[in-house]
C-alpha atoms as a PDB file:
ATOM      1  CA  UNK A   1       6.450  44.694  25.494  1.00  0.00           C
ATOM      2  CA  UNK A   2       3.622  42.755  27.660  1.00  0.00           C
ATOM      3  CA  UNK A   3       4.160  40.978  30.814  1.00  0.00           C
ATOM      4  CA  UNK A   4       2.839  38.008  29.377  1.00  0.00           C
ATOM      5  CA  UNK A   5       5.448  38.194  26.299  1.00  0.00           C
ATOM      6  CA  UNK A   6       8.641  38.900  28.657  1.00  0.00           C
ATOM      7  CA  UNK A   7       7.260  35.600  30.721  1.00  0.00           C
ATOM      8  CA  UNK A   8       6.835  33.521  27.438  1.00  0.00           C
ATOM      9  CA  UNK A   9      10.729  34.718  26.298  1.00  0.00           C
ATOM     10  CA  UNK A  10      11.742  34.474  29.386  1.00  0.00           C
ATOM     11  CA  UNK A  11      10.262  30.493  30.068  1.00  0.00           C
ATOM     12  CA  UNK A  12      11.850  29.381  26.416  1.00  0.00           C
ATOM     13  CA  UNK A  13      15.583  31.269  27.019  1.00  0.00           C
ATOM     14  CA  UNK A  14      15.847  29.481  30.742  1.00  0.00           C
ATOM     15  CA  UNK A  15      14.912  26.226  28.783  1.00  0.00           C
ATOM     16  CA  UNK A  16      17.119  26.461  25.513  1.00  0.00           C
ATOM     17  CA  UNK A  17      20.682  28.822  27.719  1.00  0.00           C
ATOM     18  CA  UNK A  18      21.345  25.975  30.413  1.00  0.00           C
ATOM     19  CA  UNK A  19      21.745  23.216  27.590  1.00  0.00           C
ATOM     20  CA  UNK A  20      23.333  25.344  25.140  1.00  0.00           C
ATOM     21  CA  UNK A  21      26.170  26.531  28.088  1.00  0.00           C
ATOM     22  CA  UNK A  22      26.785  23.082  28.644  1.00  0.00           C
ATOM     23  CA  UNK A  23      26.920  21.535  25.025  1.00  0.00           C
ATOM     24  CA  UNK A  24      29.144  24.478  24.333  1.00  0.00           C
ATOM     25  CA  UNK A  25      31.930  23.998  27.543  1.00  0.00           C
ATOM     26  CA  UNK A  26      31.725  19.971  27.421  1.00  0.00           C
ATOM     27  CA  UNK A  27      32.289  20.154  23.635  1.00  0.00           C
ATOM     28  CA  UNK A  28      35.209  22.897  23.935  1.00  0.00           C
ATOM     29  CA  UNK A  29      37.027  20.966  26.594  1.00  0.00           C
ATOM     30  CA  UNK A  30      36.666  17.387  25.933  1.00  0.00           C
ATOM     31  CA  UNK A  31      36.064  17.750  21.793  1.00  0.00           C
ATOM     32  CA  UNK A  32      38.383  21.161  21.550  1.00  0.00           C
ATOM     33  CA  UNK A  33      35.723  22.235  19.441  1.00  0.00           C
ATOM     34  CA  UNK A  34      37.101  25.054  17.154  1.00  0.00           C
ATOM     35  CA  UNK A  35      35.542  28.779  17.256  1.00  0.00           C
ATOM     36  CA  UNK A  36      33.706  28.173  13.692  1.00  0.00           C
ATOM     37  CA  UNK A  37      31.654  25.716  15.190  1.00  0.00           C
ATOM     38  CA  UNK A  38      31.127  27.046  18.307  1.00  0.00           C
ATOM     39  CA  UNK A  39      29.784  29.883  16.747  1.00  0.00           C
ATOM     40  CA  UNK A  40      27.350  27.268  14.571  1.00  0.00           C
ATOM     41  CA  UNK A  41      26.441  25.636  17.928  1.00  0.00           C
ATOM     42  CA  UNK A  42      25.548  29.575  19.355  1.00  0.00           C
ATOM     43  CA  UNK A  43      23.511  30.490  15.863  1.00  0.00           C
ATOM     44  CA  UNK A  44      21.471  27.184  16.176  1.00  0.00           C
ATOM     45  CA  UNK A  45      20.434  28.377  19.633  1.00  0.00           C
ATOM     46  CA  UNK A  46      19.114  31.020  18.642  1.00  0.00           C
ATOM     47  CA  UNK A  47      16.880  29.632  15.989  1.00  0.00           C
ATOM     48  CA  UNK A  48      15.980  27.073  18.226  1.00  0.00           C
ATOM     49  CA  UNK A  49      15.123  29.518  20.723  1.00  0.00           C
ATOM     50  CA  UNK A  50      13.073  31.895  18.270  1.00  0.00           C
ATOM     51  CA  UNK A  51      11.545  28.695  17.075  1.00  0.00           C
ATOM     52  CA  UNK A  52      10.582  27.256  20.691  1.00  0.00           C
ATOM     53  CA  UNK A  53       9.235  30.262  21.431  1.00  0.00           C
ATOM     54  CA  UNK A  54       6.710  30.602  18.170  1.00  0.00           C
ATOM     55  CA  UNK A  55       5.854  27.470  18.515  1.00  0.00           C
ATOM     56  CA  UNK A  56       4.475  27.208  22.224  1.00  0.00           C
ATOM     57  CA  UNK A  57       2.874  30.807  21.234  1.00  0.00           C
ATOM     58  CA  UNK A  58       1.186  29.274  18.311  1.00  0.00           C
ATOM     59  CA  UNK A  59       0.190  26.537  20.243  1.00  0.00           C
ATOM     60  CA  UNK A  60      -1.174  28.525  23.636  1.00  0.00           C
ATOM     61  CA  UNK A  61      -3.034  30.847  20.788  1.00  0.00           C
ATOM     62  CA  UNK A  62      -4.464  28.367  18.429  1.00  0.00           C
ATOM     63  CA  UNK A  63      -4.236  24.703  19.547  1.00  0.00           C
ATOM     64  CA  UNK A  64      -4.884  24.710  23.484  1.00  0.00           C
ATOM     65  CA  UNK A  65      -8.342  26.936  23.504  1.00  0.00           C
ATOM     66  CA  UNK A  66      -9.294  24.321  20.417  1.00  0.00           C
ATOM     67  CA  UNK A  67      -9.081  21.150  21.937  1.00  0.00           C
ATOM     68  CA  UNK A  68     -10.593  22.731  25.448  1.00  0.00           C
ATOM     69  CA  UNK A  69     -13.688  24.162  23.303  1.00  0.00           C
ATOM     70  CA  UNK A  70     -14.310  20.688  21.437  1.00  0.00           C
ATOM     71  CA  UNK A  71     -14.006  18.974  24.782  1.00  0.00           C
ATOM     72  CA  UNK A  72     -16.687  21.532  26.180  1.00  0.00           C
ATOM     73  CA  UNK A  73     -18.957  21.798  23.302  1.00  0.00           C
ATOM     74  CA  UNK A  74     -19.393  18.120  21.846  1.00  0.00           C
ATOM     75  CA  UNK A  75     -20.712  16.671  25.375  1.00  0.00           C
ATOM     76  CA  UNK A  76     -23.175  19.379  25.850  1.00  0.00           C
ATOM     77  CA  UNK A  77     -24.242  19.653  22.133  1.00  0.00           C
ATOM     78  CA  UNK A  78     -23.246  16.631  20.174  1.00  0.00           C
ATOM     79  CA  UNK A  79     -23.596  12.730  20.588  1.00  0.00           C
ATOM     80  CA  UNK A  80     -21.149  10.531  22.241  1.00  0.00           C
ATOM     81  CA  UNK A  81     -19.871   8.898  19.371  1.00  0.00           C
ATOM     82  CA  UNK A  82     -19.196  12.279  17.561  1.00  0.00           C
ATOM     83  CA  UNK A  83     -17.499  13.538  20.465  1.00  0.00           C
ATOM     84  CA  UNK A  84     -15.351  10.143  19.883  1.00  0.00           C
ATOM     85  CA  UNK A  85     -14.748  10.442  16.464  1.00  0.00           C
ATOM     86  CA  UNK A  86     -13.179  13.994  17.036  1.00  0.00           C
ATOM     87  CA  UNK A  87     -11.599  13.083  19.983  1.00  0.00           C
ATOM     88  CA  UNK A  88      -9.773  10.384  17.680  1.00  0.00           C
ATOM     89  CA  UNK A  89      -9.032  13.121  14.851  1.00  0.00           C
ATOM     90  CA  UNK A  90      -8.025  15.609  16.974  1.00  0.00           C
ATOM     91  CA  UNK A  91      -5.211  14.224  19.244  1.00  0.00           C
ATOM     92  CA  UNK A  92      -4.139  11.599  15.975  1.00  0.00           C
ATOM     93  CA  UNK A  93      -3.573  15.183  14.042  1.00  0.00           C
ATOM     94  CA  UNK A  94      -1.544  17.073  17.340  1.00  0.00           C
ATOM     95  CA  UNK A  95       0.586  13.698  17.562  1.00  0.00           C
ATOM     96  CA  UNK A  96       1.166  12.923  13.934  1.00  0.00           C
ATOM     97  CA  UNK A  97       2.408  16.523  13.686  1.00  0.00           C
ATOM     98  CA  UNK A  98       4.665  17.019  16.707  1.00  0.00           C
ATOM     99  CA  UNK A  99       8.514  17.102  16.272  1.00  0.00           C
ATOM    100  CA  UNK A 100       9.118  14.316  18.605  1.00  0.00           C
ATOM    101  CA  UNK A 101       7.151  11.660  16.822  1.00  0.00           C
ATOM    102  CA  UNK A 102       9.235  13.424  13.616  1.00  0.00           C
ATOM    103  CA  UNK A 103      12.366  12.612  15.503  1.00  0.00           C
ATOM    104  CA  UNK A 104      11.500   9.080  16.060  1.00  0.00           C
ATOM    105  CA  UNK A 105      10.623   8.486  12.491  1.00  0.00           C
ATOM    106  CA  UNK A 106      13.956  10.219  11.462  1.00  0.00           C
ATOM    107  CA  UNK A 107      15.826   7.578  13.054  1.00  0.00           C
ATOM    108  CA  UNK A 108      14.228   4.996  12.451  1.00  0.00           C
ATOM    109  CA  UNK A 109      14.574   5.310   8.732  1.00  0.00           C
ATOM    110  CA  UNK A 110      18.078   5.846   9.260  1.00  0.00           C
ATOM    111  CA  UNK A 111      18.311   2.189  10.138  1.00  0.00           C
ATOM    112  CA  UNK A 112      17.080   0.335   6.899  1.00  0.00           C
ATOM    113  CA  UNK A 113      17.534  -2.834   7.997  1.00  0.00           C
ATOM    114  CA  UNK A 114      15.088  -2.879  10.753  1.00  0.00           C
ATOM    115  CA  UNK A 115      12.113  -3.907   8.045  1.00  0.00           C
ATOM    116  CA  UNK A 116      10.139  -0.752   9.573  1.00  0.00           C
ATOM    117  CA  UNK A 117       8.368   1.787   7.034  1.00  0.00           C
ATOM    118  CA  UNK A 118       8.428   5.067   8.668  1.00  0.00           C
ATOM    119  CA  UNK A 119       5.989   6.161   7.793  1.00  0.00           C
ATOM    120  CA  UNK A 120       3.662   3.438   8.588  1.00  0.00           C
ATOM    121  CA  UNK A 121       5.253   3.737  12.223  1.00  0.00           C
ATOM    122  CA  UNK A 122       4.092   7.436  12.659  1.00  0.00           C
ATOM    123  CA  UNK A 123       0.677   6.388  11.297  1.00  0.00           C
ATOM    124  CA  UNK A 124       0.190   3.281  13.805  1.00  0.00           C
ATOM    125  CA  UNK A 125       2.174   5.877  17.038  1.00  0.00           C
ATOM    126  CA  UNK A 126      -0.559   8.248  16.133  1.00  0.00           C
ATOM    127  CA  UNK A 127      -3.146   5.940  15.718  1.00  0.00           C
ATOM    128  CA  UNK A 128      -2.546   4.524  18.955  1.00  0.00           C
ATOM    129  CA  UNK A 129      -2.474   7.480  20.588  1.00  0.00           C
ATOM    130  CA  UNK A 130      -5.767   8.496  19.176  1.00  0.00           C
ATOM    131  CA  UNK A 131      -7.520   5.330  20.028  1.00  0.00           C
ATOM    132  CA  UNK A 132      -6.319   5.772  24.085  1.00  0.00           C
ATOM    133  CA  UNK A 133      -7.374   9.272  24.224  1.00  0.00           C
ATOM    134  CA  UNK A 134     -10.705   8.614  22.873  1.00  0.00           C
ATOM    135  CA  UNK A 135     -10.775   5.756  25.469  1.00  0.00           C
ATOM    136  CA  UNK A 136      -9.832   8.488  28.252  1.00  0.00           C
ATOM    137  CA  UNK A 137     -12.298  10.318  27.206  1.00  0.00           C
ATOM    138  CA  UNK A 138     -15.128   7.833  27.663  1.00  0.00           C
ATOM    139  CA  UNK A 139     -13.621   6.911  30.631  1.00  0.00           C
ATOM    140  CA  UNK A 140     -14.212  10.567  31.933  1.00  0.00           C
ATOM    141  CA  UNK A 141     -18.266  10.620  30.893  1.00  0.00           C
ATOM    142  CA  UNK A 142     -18.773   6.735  32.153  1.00  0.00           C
ATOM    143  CA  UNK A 143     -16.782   7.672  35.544  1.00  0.00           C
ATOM    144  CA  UNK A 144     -14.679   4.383  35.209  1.00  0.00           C
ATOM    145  CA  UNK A 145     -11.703   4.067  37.919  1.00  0.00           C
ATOM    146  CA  UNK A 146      -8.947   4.949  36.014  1.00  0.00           C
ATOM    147  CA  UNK A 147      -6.554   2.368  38.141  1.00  0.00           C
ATOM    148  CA  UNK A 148      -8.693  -0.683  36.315  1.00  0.00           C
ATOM    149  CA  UNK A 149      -7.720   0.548  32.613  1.00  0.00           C
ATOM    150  CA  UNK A 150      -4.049   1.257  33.643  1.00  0.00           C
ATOM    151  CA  UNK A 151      -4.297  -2.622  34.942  1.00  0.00           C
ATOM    152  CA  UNK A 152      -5.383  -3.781  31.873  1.00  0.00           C
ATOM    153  CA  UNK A 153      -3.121  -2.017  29.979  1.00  0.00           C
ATOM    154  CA  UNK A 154      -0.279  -2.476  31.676  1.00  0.00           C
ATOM    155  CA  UNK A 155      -1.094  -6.578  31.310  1.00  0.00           C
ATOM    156  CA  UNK A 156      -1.614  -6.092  27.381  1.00  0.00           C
ATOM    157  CA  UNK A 157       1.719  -4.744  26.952  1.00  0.00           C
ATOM    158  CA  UNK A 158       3.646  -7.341  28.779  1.00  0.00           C
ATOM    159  CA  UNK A 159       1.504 -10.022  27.444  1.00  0.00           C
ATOM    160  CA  UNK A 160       2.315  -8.730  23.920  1.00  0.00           C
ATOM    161  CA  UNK A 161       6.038  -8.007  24.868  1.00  0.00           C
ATOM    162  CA  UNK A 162       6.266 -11.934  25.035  1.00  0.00           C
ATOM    163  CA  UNK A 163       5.130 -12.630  21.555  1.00  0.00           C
ATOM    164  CA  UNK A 164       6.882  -9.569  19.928  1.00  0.00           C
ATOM    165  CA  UNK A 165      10.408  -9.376  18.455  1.00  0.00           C
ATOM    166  CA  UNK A 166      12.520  -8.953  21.190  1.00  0.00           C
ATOM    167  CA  UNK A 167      14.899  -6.394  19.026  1.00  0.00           C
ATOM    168  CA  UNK A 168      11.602  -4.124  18.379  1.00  0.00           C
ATOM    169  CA  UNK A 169      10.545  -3.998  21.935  1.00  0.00           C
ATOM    170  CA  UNK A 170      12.553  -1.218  23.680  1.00  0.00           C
ATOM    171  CA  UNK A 171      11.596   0.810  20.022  1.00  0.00           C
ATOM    172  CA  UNK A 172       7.811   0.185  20.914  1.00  0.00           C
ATOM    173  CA  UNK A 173       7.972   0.665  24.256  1.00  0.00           C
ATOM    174  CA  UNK A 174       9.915   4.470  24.032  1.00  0.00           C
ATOM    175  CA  UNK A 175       6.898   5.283  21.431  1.00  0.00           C
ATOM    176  CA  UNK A 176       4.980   6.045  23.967  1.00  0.00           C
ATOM    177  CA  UNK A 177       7.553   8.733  25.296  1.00  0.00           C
ATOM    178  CA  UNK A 178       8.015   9.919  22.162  1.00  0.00           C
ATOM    179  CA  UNK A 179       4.621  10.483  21.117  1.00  0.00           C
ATOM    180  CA  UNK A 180       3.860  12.950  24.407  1.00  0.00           C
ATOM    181  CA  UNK A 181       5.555  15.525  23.008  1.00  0.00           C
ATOM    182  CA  UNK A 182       5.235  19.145  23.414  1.00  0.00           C
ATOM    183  CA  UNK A 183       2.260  19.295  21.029  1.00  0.00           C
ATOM    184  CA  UNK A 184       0.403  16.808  21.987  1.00  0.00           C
ATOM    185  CA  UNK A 185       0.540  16.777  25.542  1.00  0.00           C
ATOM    186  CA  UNK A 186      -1.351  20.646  26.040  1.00  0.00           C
ATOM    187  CA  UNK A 187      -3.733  19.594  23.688  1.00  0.00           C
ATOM    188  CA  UNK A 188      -4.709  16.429  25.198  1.00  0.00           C
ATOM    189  CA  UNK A 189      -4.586  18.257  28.632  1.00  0.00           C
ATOM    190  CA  UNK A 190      -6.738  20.413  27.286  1.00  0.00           C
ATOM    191  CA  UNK A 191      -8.997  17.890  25.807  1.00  0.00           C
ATOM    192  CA  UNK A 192     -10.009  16.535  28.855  1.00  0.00           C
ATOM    193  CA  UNK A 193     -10.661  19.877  31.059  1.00  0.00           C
ATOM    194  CA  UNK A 194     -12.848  20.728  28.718  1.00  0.00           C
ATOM    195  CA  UNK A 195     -14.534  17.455  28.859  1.00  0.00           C
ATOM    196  CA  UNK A 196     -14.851  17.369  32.348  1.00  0.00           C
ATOM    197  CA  UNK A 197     -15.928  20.822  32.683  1.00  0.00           C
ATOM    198  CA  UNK A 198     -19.061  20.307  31.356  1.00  0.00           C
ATOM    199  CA  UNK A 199     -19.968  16.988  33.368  1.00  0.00           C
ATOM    200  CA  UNK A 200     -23.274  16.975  35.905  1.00  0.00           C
ATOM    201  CA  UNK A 201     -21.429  15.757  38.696  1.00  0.00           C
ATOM    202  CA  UNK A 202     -18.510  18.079  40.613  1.00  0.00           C
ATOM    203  CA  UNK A 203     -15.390  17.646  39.433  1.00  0.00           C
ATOM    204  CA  UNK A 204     -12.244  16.303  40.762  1.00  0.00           C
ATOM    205  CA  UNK A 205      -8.656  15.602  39.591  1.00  0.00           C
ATOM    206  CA  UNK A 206      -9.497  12.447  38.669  1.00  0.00           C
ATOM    207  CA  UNK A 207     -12.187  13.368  36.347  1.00  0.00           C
ATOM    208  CA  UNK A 208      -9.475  16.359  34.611  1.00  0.00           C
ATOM    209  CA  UNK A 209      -6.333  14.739  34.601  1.00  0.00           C
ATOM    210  CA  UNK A 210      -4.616  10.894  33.130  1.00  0.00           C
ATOM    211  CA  UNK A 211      -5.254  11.451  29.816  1.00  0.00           C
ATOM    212  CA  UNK A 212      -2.047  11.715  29.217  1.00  0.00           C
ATOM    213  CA  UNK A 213      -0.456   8.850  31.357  1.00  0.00           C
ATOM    214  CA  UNK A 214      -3.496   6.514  29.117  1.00  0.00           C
ATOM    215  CA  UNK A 215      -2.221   8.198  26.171  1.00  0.00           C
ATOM    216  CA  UNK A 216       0.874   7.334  26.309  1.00  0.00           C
ATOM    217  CA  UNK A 217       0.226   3.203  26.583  1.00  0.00           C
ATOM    218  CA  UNK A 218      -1.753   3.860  23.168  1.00  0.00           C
ATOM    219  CA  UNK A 219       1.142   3.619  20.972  1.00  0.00           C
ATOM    220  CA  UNK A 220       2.763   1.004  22.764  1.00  0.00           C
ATOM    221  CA  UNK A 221      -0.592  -1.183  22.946  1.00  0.00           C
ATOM    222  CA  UNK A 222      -0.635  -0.573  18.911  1.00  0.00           C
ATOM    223  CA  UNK A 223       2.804  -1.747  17.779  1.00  0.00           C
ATOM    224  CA  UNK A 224       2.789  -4.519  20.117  1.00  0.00           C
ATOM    225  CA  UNK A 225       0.273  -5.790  17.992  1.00  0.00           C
ATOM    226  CA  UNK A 226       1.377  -5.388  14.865  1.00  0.00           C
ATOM    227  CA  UNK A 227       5.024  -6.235  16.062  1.00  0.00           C
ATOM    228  CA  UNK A 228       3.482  -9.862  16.499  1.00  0.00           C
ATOM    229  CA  UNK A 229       2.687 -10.256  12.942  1.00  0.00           C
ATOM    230  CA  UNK A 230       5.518  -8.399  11.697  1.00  0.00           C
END
């Protein structure tokens, strides 16, 4: 057994045993959970571990060196505006398809009464994040301060907050949480390193990182706006 696969077990057991321990003693003493379920509770942790663990493999394999070679390649090779168009497919795709932004749509079809189509809000979360990262992204080749677009969009969203249903808003506004999850984030990361590697001028942190933190105001920004015609 590798190094590197005794670190990767190692990094998903000290993430999935501390919760586990303390789901299982807080739901023995104050639930007096019996030993059948216990046992459930122990058995699910251990799929969930086995499944953390292929997943962030599969994704450290496949999905990281992907989105770090288009950010590389398409500057260097390709046009801007086909570096923005995959840009947009690429992290709608990671975000669309990470658990969290399954979660989220899980629960909010469990509430049928809230006049949302699930499935339209995982299209619009994703959408929204695509449309920010590609946004980052420009932001990275055109060297814009970063502070000016968190301004703006930091104004949109309480400007919008004021003409949206107030019942929708705290839904809209823990989107953007939920659609950083641990599928998208690495490849957005990733996105922009490999962007920024390939730029003529030296790089700095500024140029590498805040995809992320833009990302993350793309879903909002998005269902704000269709939350005011809703």
């Amino acid at each position: 057994m590798s190094s590197q696969f005794r670190a990767a077990v190692a990094e998903v057991v000290n993430a999935v045993a501390p919760l586990t321990v303390a789901v299982a003693v807080l739901s023995t003493v104050f639930l007096g959970l019996s030993w059948t379920t216990l046992a459930q509770l122990l058995i699910g942790a251990v799929f969930t571990t086995a499944g953390l663990f292929l997943f962030l493999r599969g994704t450290r394999i496949a999905l990281l060196p992907m989105g770090e070679m288009i950010g590389a390649y398409l500057p260097r090779h390709g046009s801007t505006a086909l570096l923005v168009a995959t840009a947009f497919i690429f992290s709608f795709s990671v975000t669309i398809a990470d658990p969290s932004v399954h979660v989220l749509v899980a629960q909010v079809g469990s509430f049928p009464d809230s006049g949302i189509n699930p499935q339209v809000l995982a299209i619009l979360l994703s959408g929204g994040m695509g449309l920010l990262v590609t946004i980052a992204i420009l932001r990275i080749l055109l060297d814009i301060p970063i502070k000016w677009l968190f301004a703006g969009a930091y104004i949109a969203v309480i400007v919008l907050s004021s003409f949206t249903n107030p019942e929708l808003v705290p839904l809209f506004l823990d989107s953007g949480s939920v659609s950083t999850g641990p599928m998208a984030v690495p490849c957005i990361i990733a996105l922009g390193l490999g962007t920024a590697s390939v730029l003529q001028r030296k790089q700095t942190l500024a140029d590498e990182f805040g995809l992320v933190g833009l990302a993350t105001l793309g879903p909002v920004l998005v269902l704000m706006v269709w939350g005011v015609f809703m």
